[in-house]
N, C-alpha and C. Protein backbone atom coordinates (compact mmCIF):
# COMPACT_ATOMS: atom_id res chain seq x y z
N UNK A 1 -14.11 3.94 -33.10
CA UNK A 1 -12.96 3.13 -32.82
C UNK A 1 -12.33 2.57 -34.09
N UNK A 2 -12.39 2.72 -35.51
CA UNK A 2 -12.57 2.06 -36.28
C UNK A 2 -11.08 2.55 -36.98
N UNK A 3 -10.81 3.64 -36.72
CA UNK A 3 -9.31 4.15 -37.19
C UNK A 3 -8.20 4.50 -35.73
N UNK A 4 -8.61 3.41 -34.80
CA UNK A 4 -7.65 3.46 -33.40
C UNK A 4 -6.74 2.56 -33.92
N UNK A 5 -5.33 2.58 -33.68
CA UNK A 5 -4.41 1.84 -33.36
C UNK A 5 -3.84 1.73 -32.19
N UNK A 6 -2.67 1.14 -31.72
CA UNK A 6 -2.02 1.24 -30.17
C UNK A 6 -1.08 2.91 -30.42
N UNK A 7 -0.97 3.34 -31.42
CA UNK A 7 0.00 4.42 -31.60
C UNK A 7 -1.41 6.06 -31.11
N UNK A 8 -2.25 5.48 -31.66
CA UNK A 8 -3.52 7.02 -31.04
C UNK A 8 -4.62 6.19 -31.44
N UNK A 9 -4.92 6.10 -30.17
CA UNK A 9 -6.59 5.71 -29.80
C UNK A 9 -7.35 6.74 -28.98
N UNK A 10 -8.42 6.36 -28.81
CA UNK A 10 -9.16 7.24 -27.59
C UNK A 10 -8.84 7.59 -26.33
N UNK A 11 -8.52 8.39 -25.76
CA UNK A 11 -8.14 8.25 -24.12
C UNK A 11 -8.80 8.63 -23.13
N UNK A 12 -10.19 9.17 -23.50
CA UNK A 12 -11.01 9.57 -23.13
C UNK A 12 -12.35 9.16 -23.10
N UNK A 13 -13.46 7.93 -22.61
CA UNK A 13 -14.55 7.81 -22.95
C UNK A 13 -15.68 7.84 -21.98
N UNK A 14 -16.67 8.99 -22.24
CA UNK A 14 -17.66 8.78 -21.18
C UNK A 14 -19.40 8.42 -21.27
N UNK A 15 -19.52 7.48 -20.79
CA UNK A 15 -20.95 6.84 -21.40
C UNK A 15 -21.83 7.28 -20.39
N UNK A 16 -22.67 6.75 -20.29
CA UNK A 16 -24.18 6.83 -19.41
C UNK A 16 -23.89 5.63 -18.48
N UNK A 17 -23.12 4.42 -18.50
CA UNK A 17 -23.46 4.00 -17.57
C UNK A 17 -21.36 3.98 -17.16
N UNK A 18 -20.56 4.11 -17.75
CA UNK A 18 -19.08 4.04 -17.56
C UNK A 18 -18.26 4.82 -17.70
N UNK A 19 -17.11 5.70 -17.20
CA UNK A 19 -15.98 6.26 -17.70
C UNK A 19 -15.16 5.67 -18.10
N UNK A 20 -13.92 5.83 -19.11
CA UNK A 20 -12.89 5.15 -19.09
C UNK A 20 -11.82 6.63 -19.55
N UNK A 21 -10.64 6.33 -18.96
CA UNK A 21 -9.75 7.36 -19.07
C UNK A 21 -8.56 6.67 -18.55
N UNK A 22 -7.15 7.03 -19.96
CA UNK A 22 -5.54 7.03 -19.79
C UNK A 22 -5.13 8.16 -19.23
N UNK A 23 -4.65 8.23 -18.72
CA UNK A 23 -3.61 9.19 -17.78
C UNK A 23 -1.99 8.75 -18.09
N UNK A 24 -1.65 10.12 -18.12
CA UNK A 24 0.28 9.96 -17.60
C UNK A 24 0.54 9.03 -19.06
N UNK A 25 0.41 9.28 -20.38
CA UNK A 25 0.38 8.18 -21.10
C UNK A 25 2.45 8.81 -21.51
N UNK A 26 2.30 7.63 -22.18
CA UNK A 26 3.48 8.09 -23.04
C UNK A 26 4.37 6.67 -23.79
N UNK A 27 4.72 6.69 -24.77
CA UNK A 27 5.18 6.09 -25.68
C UNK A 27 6.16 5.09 -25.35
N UNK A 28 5.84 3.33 -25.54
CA UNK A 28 6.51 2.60 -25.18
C UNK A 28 8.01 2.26 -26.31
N UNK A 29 9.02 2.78 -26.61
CA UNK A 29 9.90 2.91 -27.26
C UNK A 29 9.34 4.50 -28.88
N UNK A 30 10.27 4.72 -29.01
CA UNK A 30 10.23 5.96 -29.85
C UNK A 30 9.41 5.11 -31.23
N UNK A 31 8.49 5.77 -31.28
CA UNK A 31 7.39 5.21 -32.53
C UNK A 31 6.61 4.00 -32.13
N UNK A 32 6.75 3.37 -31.30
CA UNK A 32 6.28 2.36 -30.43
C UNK A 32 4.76 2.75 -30.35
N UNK A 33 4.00 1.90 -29.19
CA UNK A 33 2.62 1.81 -28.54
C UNK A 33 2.89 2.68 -27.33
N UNK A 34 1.85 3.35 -27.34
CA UNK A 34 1.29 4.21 -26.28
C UNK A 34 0.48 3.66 -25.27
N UNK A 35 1.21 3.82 -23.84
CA UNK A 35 0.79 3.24 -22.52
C UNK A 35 0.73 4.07 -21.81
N UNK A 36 -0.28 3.50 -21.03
CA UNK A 36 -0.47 4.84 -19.45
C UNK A 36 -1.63 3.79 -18.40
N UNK A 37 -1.48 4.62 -17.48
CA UNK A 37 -2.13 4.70 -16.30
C UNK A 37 -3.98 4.34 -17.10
N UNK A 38 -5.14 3.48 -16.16
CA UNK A 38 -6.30 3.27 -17.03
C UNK A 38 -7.19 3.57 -15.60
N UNK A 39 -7.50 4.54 -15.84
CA UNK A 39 -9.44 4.56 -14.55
C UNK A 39 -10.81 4.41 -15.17
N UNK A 40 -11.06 3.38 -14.59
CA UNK A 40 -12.35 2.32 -14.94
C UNK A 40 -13.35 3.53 -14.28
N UNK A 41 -14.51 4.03 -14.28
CA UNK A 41 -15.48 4.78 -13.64
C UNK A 41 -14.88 6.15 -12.33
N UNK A 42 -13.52 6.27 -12.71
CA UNK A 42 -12.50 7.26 -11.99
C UNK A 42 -11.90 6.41 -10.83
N UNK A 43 -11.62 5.12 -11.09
CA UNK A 43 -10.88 4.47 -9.87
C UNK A 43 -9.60 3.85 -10.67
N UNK A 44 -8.44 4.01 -10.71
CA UNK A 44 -7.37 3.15 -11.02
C UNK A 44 -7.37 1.54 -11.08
N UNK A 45 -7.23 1.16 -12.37
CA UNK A 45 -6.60 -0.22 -12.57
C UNK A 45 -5.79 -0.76 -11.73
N UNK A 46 -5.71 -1.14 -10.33
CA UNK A 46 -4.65 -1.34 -9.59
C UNK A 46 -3.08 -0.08 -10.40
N UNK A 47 -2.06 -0.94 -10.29
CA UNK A 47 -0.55 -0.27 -10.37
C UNK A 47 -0.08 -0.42 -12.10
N UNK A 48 -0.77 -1.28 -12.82
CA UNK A 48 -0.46 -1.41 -13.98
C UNK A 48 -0.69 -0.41 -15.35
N UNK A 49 0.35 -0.80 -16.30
CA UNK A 49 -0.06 0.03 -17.22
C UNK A 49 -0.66 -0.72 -18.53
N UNK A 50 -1.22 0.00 -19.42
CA UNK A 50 -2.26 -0.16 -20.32
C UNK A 50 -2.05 0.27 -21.30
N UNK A 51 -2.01 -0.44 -22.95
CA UNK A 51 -2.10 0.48 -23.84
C UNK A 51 -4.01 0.41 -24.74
N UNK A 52 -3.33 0.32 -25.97
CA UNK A 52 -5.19 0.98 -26.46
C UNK A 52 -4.62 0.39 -27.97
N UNK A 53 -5.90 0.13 -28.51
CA UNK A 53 -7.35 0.62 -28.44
C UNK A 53 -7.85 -0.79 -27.48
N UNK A 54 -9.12 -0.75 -26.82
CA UNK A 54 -9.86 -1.60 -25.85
C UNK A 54 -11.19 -2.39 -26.54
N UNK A 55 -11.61 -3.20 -26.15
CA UNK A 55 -12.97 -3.61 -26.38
C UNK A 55 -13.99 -3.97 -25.29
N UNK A 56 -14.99 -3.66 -25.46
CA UNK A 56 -15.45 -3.44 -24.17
C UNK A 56 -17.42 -4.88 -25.20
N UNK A 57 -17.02 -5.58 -23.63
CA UNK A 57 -18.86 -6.61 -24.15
C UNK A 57 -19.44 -6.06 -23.10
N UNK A 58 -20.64 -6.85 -22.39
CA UNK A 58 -22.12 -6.53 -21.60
C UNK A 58 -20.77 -6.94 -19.88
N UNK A 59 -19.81 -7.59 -20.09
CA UNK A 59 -19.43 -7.34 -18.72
C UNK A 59 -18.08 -7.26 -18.55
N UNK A 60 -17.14 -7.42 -19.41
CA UNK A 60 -15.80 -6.83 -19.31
C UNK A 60 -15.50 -5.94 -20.44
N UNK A 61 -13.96 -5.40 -19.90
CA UNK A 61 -13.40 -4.58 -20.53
C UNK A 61 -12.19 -5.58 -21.18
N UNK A 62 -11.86 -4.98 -22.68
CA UNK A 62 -10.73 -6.45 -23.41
C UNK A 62 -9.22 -5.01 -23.10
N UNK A 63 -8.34 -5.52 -23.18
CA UNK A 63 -7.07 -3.91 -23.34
C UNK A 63 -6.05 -4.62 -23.16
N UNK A 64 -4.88 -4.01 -23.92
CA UNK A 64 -4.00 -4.64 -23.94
C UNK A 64 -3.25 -4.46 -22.37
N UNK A 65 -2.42 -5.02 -21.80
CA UNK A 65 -1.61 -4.86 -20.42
C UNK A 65 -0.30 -5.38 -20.79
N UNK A 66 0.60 -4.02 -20.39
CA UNK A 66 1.92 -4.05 -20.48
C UNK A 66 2.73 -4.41 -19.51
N UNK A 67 3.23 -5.43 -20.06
CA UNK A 67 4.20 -6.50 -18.76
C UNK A 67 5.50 -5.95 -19.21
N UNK A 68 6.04 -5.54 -18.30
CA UNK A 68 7.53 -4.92 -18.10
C UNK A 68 8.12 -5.67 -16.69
N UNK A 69 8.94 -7.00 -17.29
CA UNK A 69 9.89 -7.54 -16.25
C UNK A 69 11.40 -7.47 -16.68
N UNK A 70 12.40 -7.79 -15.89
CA UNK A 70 14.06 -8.11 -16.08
C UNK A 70 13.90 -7.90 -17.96
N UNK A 71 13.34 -9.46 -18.25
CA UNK A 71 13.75 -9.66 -19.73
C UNK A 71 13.28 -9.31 -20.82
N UNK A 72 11.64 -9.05 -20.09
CA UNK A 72 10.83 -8.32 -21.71
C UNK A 72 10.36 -7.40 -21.30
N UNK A 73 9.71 -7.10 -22.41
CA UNK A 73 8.76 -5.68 -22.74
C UNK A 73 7.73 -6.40 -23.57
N UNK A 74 6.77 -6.45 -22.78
CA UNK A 74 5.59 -7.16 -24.17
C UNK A 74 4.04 -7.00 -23.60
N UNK A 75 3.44 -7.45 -23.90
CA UNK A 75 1.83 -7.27 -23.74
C UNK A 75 0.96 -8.44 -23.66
N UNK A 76 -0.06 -8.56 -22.96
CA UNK A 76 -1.03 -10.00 -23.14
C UNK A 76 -2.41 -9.28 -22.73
N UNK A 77 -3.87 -9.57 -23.23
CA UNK A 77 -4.79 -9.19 -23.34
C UNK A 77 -5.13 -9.07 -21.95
N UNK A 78 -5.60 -8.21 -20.91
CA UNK A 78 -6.37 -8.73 -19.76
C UNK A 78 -7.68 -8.01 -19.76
N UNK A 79 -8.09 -9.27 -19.48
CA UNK A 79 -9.91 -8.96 -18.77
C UNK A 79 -10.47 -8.60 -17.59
N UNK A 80 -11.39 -7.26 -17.53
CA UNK A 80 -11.17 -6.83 -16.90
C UNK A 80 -12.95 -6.96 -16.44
N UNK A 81 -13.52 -7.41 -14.91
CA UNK A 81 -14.62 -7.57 -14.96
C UNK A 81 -15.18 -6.13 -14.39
N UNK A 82 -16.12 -5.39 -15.15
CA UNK A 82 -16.49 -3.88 -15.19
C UNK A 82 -17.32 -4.27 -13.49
N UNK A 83 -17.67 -5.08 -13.27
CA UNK A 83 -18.42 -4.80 -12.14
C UNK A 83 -17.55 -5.07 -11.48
N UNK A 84 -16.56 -5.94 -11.07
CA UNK A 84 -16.08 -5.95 -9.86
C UNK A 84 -14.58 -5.64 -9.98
N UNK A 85 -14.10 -5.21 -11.08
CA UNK A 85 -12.21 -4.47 -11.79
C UNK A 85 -11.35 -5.67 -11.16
N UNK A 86 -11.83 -7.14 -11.00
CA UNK A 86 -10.70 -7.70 -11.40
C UNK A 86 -10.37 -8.02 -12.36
N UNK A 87 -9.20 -9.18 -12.68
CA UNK A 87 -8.11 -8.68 -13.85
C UNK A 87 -7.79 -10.07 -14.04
N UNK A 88 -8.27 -10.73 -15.37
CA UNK A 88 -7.43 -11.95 -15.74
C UNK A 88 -6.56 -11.92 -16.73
N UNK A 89 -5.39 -12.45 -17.15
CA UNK A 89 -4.80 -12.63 -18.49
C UNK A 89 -5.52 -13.96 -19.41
N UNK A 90 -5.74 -13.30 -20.64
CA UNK A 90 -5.70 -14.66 -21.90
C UNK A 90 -4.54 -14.72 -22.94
N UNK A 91 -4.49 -15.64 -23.05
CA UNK A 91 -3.17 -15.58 -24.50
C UNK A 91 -1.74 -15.79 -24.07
N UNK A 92 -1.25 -15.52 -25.36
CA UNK A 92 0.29 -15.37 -24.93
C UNK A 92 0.92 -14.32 -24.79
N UNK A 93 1.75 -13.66 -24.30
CA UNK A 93 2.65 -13.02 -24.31
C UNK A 93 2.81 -12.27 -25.56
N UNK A 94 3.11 -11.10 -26.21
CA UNK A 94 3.16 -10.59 -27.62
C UNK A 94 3.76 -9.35 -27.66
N UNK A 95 4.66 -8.71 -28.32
CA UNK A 95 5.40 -7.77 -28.56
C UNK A 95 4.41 -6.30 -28.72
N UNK A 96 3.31 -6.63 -29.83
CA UNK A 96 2.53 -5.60 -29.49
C UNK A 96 0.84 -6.54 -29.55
N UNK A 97 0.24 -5.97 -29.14
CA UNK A 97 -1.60 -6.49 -29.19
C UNK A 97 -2.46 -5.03 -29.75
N UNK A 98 -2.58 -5.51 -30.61
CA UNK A 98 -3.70 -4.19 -31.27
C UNK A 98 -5.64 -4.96 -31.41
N UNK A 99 -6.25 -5.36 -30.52
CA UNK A 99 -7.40 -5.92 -30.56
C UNK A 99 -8.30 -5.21 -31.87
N UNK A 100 -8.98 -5.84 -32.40
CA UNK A 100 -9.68 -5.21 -33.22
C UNK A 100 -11.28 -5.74 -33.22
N UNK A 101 -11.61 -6.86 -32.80
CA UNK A 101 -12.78 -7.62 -33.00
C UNK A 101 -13.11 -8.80 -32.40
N UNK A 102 -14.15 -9.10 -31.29
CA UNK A 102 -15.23 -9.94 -30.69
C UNK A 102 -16.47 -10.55 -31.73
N UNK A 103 -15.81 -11.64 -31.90
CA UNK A 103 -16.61 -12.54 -32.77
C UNK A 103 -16.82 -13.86 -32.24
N UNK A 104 -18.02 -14.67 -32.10
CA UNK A 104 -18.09 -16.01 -32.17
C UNK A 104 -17.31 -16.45 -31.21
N UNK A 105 -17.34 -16.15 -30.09
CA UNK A 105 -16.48 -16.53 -28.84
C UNK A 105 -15.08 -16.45 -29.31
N UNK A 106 -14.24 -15.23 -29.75
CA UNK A 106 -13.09 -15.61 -30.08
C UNK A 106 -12.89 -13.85 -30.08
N UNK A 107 -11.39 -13.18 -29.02
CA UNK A 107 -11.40 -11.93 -29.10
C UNK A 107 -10.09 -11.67 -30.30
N UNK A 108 -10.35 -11.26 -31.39
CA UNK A 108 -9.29 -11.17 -32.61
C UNK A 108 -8.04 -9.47 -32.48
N UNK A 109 -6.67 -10.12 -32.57
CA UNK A 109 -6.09 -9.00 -32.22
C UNK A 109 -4.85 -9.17 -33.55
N UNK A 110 -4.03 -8.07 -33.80
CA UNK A 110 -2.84 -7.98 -34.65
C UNK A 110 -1.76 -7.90 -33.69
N UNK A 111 -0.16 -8.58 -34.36
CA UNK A 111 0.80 -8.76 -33.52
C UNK A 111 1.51 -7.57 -34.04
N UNK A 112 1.38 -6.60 -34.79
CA UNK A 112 2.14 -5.57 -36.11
C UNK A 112 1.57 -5.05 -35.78
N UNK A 113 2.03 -3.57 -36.30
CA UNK A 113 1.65 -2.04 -36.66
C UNK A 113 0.80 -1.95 -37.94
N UNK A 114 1.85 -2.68 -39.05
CA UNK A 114 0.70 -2.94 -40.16
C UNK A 114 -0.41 -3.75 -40.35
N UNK A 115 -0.99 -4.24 -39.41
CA UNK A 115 -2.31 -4.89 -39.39
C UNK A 115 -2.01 -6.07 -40.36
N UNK A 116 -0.79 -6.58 -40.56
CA UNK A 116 -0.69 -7.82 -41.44
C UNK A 116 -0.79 -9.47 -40.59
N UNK A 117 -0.64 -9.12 -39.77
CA UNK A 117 -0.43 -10.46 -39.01
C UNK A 117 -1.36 -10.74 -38.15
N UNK A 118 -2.75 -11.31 -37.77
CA UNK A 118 -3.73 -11.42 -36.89
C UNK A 118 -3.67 -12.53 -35.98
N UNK A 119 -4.13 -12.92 -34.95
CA UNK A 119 -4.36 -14.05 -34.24
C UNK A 119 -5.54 -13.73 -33.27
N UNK A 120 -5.68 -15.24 -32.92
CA UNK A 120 -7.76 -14.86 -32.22
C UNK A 120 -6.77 -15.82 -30.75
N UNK A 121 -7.77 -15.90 -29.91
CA UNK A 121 -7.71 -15.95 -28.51
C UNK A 121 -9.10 -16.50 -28.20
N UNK A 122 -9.67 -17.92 -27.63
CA UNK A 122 -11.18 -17.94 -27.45
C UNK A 122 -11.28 -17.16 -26.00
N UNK A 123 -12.35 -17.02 -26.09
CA UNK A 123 -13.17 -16.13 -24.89
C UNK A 123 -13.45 -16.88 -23.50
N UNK A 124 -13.65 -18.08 -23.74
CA UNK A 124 -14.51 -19.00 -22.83
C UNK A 124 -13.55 -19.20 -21.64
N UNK A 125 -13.83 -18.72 -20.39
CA UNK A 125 -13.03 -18.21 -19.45
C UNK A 125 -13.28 -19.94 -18.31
């Protein structure tokens, strides 16, 4: 995961105890973040779309979720509980979310393409 961005990440991952797989992906503005369709163990994320790269602890999944209403186009982290695929939001609202790191109760993400601009989010639900 270490050279994923939201532009090409993994879309494909299959473990021993989880699947994860994008479908139907395709590019949110020309050079933009790449979103698609997300199946947790081959069952659909409800109706929403998803971009990448993800972080995954001992019971959720971290990924960015693309909110497309009237006025924006933007993204906010949602958590996703692997055992039972519901779905919370943390944070604010953000143009793009590139997650990179789970530290010290705090999930750390970039608001840029160039990895210049960071902000953390605590965990504690």
């Amino acid at each position: 995961m270490k050279n994923e961005n939201p532009i090409s990440f993994i879309t494909v991952v299959r473990q021993n105890l989880f699947s994860l797989e994008y479908k139907n992906l395709r590019e949110f503005g020309q050079g933009g973040p790449v979103i698609g369709e997300l199946y947790f163990n081959e069952k659909r994320i409800l109706k929403f779309l998803f971009g990448g790269p993800y972080l995954k602890d001992k019971n959720n999944l971290y990924i960015p979720l693309f909110i497309n209403n009237f006025f924006s186009k933007k993204f906010k982290i949602a958590v996703i509980n692997v055992n039972t695929l519901k779905i919370k939001t943390i944070g604010i609202s953000e143009n793009l979310i590139w997650l990179y790191k789970i530290e010290d109760d705090y999930i750390y993400y970039y608001t840029n393409i160039d990895a210049s601009v960071s902000k953390r989010v605590l965990l504690k639900f």
